[in-house]
Protein backbone atom coordinates (compact mmCIF):
# COMPACT_ATOMS: atom_id res chain seq x y z
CA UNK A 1 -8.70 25.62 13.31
CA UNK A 2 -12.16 26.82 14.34
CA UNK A 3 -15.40 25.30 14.54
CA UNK A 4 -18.57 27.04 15.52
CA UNK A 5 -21.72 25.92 16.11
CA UNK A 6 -24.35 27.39 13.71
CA UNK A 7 -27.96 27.66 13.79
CA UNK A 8 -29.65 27.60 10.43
CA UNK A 9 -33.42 27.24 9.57
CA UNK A 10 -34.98 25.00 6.68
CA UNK A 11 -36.33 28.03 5.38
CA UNK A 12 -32.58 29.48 4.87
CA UNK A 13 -31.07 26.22 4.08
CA UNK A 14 -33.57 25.49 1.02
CA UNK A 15 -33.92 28.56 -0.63
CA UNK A 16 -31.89 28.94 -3.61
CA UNK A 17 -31.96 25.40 -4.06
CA UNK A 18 -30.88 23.75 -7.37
CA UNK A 19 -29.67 20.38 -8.18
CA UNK A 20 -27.90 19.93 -11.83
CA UNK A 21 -26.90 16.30 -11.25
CA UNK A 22 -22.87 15.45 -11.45
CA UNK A 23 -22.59 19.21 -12.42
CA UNK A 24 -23.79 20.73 -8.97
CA UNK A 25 -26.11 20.38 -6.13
CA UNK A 26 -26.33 24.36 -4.16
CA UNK A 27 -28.68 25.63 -1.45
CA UNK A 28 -28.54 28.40 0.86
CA UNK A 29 -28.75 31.08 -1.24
CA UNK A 30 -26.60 29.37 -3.60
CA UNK A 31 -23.50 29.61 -1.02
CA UNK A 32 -23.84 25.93 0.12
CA UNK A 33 -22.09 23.67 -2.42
CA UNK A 34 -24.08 20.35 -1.18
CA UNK A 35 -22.27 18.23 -3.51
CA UNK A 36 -18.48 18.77 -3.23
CA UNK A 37 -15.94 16.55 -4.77
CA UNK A 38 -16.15 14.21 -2.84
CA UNK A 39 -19.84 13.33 -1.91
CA UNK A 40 -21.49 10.64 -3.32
CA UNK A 41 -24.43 10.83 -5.14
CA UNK A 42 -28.29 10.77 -3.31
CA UNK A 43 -28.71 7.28 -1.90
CA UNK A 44 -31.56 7.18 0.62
CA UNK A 45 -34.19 5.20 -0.10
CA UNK A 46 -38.21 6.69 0.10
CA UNK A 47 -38.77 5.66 3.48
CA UNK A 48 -35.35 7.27 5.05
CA UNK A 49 -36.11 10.52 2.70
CA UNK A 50 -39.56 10.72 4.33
CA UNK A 51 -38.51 9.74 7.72
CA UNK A 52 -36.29 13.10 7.60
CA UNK A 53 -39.56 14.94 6.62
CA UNK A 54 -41.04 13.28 9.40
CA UNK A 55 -39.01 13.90 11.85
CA UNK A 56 -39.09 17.95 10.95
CA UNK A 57 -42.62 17.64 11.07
CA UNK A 58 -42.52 16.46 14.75
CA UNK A 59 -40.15 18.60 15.48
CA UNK A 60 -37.72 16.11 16.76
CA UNK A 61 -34.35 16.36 16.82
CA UNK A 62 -32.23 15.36 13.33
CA UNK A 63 -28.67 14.90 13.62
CA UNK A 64 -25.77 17.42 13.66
CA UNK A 65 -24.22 18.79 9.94
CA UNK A 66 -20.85 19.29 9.39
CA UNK A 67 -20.26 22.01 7.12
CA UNK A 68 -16.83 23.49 5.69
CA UNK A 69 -16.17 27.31 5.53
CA UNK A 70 -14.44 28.02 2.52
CA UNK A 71 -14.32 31.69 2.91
CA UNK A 72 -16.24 34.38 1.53
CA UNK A 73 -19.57 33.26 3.44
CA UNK A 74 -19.12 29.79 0.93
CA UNK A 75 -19.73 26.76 2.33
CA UNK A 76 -18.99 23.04 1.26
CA UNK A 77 -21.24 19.90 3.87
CA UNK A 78 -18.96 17.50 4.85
CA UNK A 79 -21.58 15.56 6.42
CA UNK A 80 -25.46 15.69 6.01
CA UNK A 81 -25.75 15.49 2.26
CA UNK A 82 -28.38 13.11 2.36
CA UNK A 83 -30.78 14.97 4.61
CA UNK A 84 -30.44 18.54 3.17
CA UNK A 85 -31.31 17.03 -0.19
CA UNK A 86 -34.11 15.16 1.78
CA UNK A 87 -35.10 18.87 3.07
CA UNK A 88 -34.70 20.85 -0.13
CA UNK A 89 -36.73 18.41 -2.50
CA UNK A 90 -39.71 18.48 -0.10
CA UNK A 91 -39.61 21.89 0.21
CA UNK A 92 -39.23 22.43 -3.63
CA UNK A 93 -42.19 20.14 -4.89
CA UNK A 94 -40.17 17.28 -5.86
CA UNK A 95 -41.55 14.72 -4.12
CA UNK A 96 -44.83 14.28 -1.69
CA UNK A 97 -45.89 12.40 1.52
CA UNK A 98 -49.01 10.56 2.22
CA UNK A 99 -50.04 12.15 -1.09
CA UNK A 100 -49.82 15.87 -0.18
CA UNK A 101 -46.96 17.87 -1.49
CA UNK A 102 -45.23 20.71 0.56
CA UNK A 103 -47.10 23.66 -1.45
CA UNK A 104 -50.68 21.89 -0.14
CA UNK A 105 -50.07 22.02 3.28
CA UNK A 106 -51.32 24.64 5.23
CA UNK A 107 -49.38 27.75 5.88
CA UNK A 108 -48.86 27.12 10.12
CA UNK A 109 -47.84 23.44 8.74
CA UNK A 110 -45.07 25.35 6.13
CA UNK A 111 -44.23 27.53 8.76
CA UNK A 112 -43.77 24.79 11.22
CA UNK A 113 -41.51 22.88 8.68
CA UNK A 114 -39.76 26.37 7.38
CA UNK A 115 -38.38 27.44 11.11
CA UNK A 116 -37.75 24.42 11.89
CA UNK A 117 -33.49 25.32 13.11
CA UNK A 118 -30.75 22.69 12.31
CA UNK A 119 -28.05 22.32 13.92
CA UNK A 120 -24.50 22.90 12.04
CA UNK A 121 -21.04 22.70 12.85
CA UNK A 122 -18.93 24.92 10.76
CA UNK A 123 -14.93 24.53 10.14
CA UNK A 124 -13.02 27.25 9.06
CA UNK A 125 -9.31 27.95 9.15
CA UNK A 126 -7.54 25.25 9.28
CA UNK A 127 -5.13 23.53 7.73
CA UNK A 128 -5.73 20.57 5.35
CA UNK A 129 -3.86 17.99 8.00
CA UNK A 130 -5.73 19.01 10.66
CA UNK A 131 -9.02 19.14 8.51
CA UNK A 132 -8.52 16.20 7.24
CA UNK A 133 -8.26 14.94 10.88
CA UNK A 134 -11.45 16.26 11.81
CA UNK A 135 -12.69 14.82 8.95
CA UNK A 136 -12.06 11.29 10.30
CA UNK A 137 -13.01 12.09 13.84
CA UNK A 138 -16.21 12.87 13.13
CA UNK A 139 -17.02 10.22 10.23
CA UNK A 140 -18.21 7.71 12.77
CA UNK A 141 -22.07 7.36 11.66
CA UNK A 142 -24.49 7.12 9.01
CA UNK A 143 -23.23 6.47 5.49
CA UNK A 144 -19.15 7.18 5.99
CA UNK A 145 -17.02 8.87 3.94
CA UNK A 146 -14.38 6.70 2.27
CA UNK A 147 -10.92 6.96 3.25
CA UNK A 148 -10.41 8.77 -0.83
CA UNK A 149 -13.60 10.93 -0.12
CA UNK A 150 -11.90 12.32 2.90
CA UNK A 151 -8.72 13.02 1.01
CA UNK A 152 -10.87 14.79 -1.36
CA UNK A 153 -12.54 16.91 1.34
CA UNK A 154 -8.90 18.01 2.52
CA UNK A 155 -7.23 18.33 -1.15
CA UNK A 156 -10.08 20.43 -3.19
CA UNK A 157 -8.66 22.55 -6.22
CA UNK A 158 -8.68 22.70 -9.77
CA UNK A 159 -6.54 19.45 -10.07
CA UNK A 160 -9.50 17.33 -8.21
CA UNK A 161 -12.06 18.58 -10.58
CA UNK A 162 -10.04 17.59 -13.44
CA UNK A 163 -9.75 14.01 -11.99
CA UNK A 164 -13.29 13.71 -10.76
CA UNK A 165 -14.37 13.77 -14.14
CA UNK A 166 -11.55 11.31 -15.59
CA UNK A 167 -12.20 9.01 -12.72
CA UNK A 168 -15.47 9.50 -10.65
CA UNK A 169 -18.29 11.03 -12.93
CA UNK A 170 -21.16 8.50 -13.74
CA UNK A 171 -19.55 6.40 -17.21
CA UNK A 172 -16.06 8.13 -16.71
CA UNK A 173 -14.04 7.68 -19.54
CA UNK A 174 -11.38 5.51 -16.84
CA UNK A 175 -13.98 3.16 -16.09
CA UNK A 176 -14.90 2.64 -19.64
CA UNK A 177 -11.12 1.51 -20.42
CA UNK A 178 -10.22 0.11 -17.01
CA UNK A 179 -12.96 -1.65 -15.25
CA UNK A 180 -12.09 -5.15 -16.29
CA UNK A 181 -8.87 -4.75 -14.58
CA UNK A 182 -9.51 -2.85 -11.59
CA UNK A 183 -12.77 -3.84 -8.55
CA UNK A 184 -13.94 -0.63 -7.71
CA UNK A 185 -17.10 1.56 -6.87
CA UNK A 186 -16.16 4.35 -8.93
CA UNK A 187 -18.36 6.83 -7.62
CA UNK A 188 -17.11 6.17 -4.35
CA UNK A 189 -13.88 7.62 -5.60
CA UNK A 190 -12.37 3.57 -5.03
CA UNK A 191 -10.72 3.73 -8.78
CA UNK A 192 -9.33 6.79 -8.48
CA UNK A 193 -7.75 6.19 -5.11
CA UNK A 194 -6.37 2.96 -6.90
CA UNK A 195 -4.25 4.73 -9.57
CA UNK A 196 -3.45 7.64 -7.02
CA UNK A 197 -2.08 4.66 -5.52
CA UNK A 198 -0.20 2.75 -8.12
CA UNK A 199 1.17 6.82 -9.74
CA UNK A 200 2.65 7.72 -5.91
CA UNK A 201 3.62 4.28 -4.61
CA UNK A 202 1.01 4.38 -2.07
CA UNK A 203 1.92 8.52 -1.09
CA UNK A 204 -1.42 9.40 -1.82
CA UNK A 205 -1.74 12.40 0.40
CA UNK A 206 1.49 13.33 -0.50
CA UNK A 207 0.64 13.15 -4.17
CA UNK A 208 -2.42 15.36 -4.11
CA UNK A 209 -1.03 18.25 -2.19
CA UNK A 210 1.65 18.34 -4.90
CA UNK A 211 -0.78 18.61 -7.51
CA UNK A 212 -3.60 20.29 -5.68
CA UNK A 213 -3.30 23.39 -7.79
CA UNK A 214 -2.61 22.10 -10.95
CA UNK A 215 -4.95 23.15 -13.60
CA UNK A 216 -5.36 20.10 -14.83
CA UNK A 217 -4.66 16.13 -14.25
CA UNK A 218 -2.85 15.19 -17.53
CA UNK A 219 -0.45 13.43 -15.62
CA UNK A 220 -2.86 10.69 -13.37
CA UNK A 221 -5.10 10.40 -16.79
CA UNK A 222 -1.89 9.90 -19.43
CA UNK A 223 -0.10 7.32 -16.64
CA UNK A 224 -3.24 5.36 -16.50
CA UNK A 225 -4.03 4.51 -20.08
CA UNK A 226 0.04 3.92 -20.51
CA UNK A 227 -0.54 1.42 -17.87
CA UNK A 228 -4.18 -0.39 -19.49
CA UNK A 229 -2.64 -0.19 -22.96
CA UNK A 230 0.52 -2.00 -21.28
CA UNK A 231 -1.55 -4.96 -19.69
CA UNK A 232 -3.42 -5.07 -23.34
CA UNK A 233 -0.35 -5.68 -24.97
CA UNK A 234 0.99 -8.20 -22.99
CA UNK A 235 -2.02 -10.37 -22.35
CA UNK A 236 -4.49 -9.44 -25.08
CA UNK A 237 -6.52 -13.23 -24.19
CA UNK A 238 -8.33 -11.63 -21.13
CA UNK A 239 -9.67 -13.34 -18.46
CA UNK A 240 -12.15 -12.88 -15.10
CA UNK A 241 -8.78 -13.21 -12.64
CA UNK A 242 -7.24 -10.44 -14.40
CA UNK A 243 -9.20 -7.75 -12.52
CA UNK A 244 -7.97 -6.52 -9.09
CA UNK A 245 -4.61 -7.21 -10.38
CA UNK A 246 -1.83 -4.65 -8.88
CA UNK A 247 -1.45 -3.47 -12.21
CA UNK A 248 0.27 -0.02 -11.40
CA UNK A 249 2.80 -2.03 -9.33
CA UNK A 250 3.61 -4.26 -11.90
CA UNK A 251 3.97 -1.71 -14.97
CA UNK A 252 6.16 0.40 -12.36
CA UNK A 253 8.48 -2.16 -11.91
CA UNK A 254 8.31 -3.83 -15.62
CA UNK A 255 6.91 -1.84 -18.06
CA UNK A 256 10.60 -0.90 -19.47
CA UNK A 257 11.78 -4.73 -19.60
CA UNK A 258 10.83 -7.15 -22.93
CA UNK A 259 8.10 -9.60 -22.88
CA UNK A 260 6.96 -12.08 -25.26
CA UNK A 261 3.00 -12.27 -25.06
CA UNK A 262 2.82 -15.41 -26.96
CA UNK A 263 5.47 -17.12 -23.91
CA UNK A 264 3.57 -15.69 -21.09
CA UNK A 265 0.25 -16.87 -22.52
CA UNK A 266 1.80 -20.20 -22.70
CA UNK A 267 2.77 -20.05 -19.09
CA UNK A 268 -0.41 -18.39 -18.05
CA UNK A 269 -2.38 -21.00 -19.61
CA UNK A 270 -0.46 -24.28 -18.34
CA UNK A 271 -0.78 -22.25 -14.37
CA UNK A 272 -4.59 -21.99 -14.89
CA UNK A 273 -5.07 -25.53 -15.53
CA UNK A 274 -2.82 -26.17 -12.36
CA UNK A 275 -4.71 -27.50 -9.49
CA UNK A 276 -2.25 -27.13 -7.38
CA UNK A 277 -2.46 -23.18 -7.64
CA UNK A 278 -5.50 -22.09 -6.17
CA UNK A 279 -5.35 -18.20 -6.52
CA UNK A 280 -5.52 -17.67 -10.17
CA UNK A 281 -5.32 -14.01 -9.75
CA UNK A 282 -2.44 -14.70 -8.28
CA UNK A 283 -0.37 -16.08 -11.48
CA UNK A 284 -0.24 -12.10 -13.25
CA UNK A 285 2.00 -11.87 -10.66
CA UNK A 286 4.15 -15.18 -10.68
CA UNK A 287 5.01 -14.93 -13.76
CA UNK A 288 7.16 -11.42 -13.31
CA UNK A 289 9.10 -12.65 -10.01
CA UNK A 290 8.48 -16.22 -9.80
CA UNK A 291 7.20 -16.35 -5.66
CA UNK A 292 5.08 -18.79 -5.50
CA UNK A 293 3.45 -16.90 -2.62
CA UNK A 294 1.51 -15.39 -5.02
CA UNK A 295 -0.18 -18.77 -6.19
CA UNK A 296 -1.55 -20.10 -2.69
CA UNK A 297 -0.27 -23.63 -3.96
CA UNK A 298 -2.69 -26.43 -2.61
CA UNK A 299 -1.74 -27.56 1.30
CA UNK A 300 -1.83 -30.95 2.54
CA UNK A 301 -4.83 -31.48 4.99
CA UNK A 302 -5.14 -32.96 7.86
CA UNK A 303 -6.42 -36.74 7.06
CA UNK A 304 -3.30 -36.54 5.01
CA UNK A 305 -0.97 -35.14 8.13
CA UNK A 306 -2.21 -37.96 10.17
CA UNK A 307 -1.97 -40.78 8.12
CA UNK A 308 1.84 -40.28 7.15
CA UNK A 309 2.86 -39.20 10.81
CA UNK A 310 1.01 -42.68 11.82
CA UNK A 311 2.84 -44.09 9.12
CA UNK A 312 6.56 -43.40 10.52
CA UNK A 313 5.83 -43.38 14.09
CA UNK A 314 6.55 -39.45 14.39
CA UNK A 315 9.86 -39.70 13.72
CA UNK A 316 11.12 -36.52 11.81
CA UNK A 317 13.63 -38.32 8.66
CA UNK A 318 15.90 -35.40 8.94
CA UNK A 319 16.28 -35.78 12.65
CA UNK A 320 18.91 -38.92 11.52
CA UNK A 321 22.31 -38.51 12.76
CA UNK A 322 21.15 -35.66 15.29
CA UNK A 323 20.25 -36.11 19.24
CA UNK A 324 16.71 -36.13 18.13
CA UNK A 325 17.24 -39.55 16.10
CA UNK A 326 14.77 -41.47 17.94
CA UNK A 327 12.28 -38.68 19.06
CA UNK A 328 8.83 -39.00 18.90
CA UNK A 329 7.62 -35.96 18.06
CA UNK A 330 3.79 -34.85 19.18
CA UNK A 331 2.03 -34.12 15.52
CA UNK A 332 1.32 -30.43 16.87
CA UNK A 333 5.06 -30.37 17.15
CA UNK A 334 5.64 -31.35 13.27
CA UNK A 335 4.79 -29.96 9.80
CA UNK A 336 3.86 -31.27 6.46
CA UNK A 337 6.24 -30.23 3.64
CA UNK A 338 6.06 -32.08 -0.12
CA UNK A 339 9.18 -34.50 -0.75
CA UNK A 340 9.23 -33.27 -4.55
CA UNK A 341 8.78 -29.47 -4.56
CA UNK A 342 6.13 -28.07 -6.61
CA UNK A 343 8.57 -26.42 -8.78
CA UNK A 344 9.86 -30.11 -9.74
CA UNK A 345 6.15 -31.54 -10.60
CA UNK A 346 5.44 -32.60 -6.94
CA UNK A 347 1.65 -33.06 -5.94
CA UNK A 348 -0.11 -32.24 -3.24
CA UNK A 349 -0.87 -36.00 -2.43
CA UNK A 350 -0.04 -38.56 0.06
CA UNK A 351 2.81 -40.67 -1.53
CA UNK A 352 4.51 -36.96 -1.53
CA UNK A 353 4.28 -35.67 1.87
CA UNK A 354 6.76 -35.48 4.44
CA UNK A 355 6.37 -34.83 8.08
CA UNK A 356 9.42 -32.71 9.53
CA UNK A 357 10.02 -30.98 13.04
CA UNK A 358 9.27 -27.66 12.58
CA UNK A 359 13.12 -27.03 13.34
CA UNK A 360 14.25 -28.87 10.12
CA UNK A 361 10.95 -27.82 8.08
CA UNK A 362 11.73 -24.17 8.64
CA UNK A 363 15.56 -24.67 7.79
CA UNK A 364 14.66 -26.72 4.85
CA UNK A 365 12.25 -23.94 3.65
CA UNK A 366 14.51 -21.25 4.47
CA UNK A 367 17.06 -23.36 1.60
């Protein structure tokens, strides 16, 4: 892989400019795609925009670009979106500073601005693991690239276009069906990363160099409305806790078996009103494998802890019969475990605590 340093003027960088929205940003002559796949759209606010301008205007120093050579004297930024839009609008009349617009300052104040020579770091030739390395180095400042916005600088083709506009455009027809379920910024590229990672088991990278060149993305967009219309079916009463569910996971693993909707409504509803659970969310889950890990069942605290080790002494009840009959145990040395399991109705109260060694708790919880 190859990367040059490259010296390129406002003037050069801004002409051709044009900005169609979501359907492409170009400058340099038109051979600088400024909004690849995987850019985000324009975020600066006025006063960073015009501290850019500023800073031209002073001549002082901006920071490096990153730019990728795609062959054919095309180029794709990696990094610097936000200031070569800053650039180009100025330059083009779109927006003014202190009142006076580019086109009404004098011409040894365009000049100034127009020679003005940025400083660009090109990559060319390399291939997409050790772009995509590069990628990461240098994503250390400013507004990073997300860990799916790099993938999408390494993996471009026709496949990624296809998907960008299932899963990324503004009001993408994914979000419209699927944002209840999943938490994402979707122009950040966070829901499609999240059913690239429910379709490939968590193989991304894999995933999108198999499909890199395929003309379309039938397969990601069919997969993910199989998996909305599944969680419809099943649990058509929807509630907040349902979103950020690991929905893909559980229609992988599932989605074949029967379910009764009515039955795991019942269930659902009798867990939500249990206040021993305390991560709702975490019932969508429960209720296909039964671990209670999922549920983050209520702990006892410490007043609690106290109280029943004061109670007997710190003597561990199990301990009886052993060496340790009569030990004292320190109450760092001892763990609260409920008498009646949760599973059998017990509570997370007082009367239903037990303090064990942690030698008999962890056997008794290994049980």
């Amino acid at each position: 892989m190859e990367i040059k340093l490259k010296e390129v003027t406002i003037r050069e960088l801004a002409k051709g400019y044009v900005d169609n929205m979501e359907d492409g940003v170009v400058a340099y002559s038109g051979r600088l795609d400024v909004r690849p796949a995987y850019q985000r759209e324009f975020v600066y606010k006025d006063k960073q925009r015009d501290n850019v301008i500023d800073s031209v205007r002073k001549n002082y120093p901006l920071n490096v670009m990153y730019w990728v050579d795609n062959g054919n004297d095309q180029y794709e930024i990696l990094d610097g979106q936000q200031r070569t839009v800053s650039i180009c609008q100025y330059v083009n009349g779109y927006f003014s500073i202190n009142d006076r617009q580019f086109d009404s300052l004098e011409q040894d104040e365009q000049d100034k601005i127009l020679d003005y020579q940025l400083q660009v770091y090109v990559c060319s030739n390399g291939t997409d693991s050790e772009k995509l390395e590069w990628f990461r180095t240098i994503n250390i400042a400013g507004e990073k690239l997300s860990d799916q916005e790099l993938r999408n600088a390494t993996y471009r083709g026709p496949w990624l276009t296809e998907a960008k506009k299932h899963f990324s455009k503004t009001n993408n027809p994914a979000q419209a069906i699927g944002d209840k379920y999943i938490s994402a910024k979707w122009n950040r590229q966070e829901g499609l990363e999240t059913v690239l990672s429910w379709i490939s088991d968590d193989k991304i990278e894999r995933y999108m160099n198999e499909h890199q060149k395929d003309s379309n993305d039938n397969e990601l967009w069919l997969y993910f409305q199989s998996v909305i219309a599944w969680v419809k079916t099943l649990f058509p009463n929807y509630r907040k806790e349902m979103k950020s569910v690991n929905w893909g996971l559980l229609y992988n693993t599932y989605h074949t078996k029967s379910f009764d909707a009515t039955e795991l409504e019942k269930q659902i509803s009798v867990l939500m009103q249990d206040s021993e659970v305390e991560n709702k969310r975490g019932i969508y889950e429960y209720i296909f494998d039964n671990n209670q890990k999922h549920l983050n069942l209520r702990q006892f605290d410490d007043n609690i802890k106290r109280t029943v080790y004061e109670k007997h002494g710190g003597i561990c009840p199990m301990c009886r019969g052993t060496v340790n009959e009569n030990k004292k145990w320190e109450i760092s040395e001892m763990e609260a475990d409920h008498n009646i399991p949760w599973s059998k109705g017990g509570k997370t109260v007082e009367e239903n605590c037990v303090m064990l060694c942690r030698q008999h708790n962890r056997e008794k919880s290994d049980k």
